[in-house]
Protein backbone atom coordinates (compact mmCIF):
# COMPACT_ATOMS: atom_id res chain seq x y z
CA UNK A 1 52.08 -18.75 23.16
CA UNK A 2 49.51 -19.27 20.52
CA UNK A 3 49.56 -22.01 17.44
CA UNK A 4 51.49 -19.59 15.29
CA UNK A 5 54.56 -18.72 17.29
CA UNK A 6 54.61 -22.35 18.64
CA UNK A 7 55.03 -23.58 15.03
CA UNK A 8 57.37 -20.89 13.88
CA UNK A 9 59.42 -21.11 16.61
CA UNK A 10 59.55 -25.00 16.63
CA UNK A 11 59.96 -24.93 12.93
CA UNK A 12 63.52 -26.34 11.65
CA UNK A 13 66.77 -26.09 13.57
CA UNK A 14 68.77 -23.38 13.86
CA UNK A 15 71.15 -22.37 10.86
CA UNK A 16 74.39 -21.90 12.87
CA UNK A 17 76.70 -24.86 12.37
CA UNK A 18 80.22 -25.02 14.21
CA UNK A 19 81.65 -24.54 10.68
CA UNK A 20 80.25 -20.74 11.01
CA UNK A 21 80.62 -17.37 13.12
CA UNK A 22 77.26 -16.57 14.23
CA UNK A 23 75.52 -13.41 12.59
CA UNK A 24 74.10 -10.86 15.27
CA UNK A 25 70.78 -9.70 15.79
CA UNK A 26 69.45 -7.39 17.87
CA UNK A 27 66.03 -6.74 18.91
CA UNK A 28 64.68 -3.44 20.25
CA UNK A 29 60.83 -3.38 21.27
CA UNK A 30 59.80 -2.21 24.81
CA UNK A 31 57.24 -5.45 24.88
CA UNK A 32 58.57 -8.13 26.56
CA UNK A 33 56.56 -10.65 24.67
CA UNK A 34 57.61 -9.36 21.41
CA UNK A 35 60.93 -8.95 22.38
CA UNK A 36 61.21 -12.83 23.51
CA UNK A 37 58.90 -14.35 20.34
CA UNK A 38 60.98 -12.16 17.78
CA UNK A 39 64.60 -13.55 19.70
CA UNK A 40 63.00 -16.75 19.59
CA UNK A 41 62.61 -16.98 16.03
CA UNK A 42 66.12 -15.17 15.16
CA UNK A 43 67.77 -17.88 17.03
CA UNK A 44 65.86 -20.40 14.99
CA UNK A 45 66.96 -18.61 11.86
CA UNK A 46 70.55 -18.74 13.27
CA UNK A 47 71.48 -15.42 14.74
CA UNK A 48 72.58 -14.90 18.24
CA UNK A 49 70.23 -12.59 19.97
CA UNK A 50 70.80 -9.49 22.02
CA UNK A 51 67.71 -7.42 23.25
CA UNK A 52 67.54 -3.45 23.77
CA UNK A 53 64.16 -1.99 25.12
CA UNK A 54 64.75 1.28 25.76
CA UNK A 55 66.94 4.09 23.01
CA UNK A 56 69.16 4.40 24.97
CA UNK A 57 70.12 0.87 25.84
CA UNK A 58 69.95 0.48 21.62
CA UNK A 59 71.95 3.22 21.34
CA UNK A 60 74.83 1.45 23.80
CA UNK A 61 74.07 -1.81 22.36
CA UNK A 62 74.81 -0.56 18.62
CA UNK A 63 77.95 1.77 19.73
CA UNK A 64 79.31 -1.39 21.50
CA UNK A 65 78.35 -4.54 18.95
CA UNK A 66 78.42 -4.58 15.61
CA UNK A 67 75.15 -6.75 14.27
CA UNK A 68 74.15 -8.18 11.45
CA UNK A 69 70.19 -7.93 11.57
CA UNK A 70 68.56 -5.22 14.11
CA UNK A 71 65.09 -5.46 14.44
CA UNK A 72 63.38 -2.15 15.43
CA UNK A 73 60.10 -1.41 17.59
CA UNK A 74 59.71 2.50 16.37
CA UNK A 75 57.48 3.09 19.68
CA UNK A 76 59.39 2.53 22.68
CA UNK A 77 57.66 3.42 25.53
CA UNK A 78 56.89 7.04 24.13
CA UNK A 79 60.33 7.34 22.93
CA UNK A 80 60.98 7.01 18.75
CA UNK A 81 63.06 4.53 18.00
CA UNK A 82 63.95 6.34 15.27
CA UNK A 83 66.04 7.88 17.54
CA UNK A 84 68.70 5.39 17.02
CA UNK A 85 68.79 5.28 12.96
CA UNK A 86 71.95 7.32 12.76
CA UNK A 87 73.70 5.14 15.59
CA UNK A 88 72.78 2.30 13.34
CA UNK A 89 73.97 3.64 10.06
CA UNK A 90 76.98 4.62 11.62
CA UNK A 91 78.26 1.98 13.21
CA UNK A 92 76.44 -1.16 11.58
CA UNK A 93 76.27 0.62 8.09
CA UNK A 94 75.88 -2.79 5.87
CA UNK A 95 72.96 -4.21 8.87
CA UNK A 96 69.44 -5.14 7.68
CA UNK A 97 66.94 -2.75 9.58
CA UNK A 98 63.69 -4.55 9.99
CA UNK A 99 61.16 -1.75 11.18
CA UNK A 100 58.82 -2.83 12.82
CA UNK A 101 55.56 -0.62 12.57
CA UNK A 102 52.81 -0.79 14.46
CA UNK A 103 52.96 3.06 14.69
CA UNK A 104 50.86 6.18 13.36
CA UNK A 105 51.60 6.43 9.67
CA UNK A 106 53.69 9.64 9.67
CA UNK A 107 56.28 8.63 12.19
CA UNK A 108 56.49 5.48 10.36
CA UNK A 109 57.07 7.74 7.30
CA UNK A 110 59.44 9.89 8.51
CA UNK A 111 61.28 6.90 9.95
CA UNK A 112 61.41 5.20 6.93
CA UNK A 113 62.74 8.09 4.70
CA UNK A 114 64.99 8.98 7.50
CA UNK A 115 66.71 5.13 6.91
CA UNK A 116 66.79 5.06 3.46
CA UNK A 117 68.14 8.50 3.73
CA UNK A 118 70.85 6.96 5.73
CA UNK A 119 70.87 4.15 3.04
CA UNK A 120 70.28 1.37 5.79
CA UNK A 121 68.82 -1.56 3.80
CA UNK A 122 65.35 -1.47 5.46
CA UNK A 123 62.37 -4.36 5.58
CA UNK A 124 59.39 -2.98 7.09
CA UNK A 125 57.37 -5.84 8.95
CA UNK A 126 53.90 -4.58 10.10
CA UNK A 127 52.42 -5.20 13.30
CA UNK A 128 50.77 -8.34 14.07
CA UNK A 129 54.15 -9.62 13.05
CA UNK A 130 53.90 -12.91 10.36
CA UNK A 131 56.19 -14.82 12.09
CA UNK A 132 56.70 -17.33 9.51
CA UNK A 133 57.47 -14.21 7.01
CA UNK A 134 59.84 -12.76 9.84
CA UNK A 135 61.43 -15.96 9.59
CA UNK A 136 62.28 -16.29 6.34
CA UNK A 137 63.39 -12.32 5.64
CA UNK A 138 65.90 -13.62 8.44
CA UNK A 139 67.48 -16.72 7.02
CA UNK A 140 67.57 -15.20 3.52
CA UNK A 141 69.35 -12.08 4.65
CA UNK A 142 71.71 -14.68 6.78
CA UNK A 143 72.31 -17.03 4.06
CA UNK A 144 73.18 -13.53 2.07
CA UNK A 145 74.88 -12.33 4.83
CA UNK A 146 77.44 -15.55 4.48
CA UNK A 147 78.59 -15.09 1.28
């Protein structure tokens, strides 16, 4: 783990007090690394983490739990994860879709029009990931997410 993550995910305790339900976030990337640094850091922001790393574990994932935050890897091992927009706007209409896009500029695109389409409240978060940005889209949309 470089400097980066070790300071972002070290950085402040986690939000959830016993006064609050936890908000849910779930994080769909087919890198296990990226998968475990992104968790990391949603826990520290105060969500409680599920992981999906395939479409069609996101797709079960979203049809069974309803989450606050989803955090989405639009290349899954050669799959789209655009796939799963429509399972996401339908059953976890109000989440925050944070696209994660480290992919060719049209699918990203079409992905992106495809949400907003859906109206999912989208944050794209390009690829190296700023954890420390990451971070803080998270606890602002949780302290939102609260009210």
């Amino acid at each position: 783990m470089d400097m980066q993550v070790a300071s972002v995910v070290a950085s402040s305790a986690p939000l959830h007090t016993s006064n609050t339900s936890p908000l849910r976030l779930l994080v769909v990337d087919d890198d296990p690394v990226h998968r475990m640094v992104i968790g990391k850091v949603g826990e520290k922001a105060g969500y409680t983490v599920s992981t999906a790393t395939t479409v069609d574990e996101a797709a079960d994932r979203i049809a069974q739990q309803k989450y606050d935050c989803i955090s989405l890897d639009l290349a899954l091992g050669g799959q789209s994860g655009a796939r799963v927009l429509r399972g996401i706007a339908r059953a976890n209409g109000d989440v925050l879709l944070i696209i994660m896009n480290g992919t060719a500029s049209q699918v990203r695109e079409e992905s992106i029009e495809t949400a907003r389409d859906l109206r999912l409240k989208i944050v794209e978060v390009p690829k190296p990931v700023d954890l420390a940005g990451l971070r803080a889209k998270l606890v602002g949309h949780a302290g939102i997410a609260r009210l």
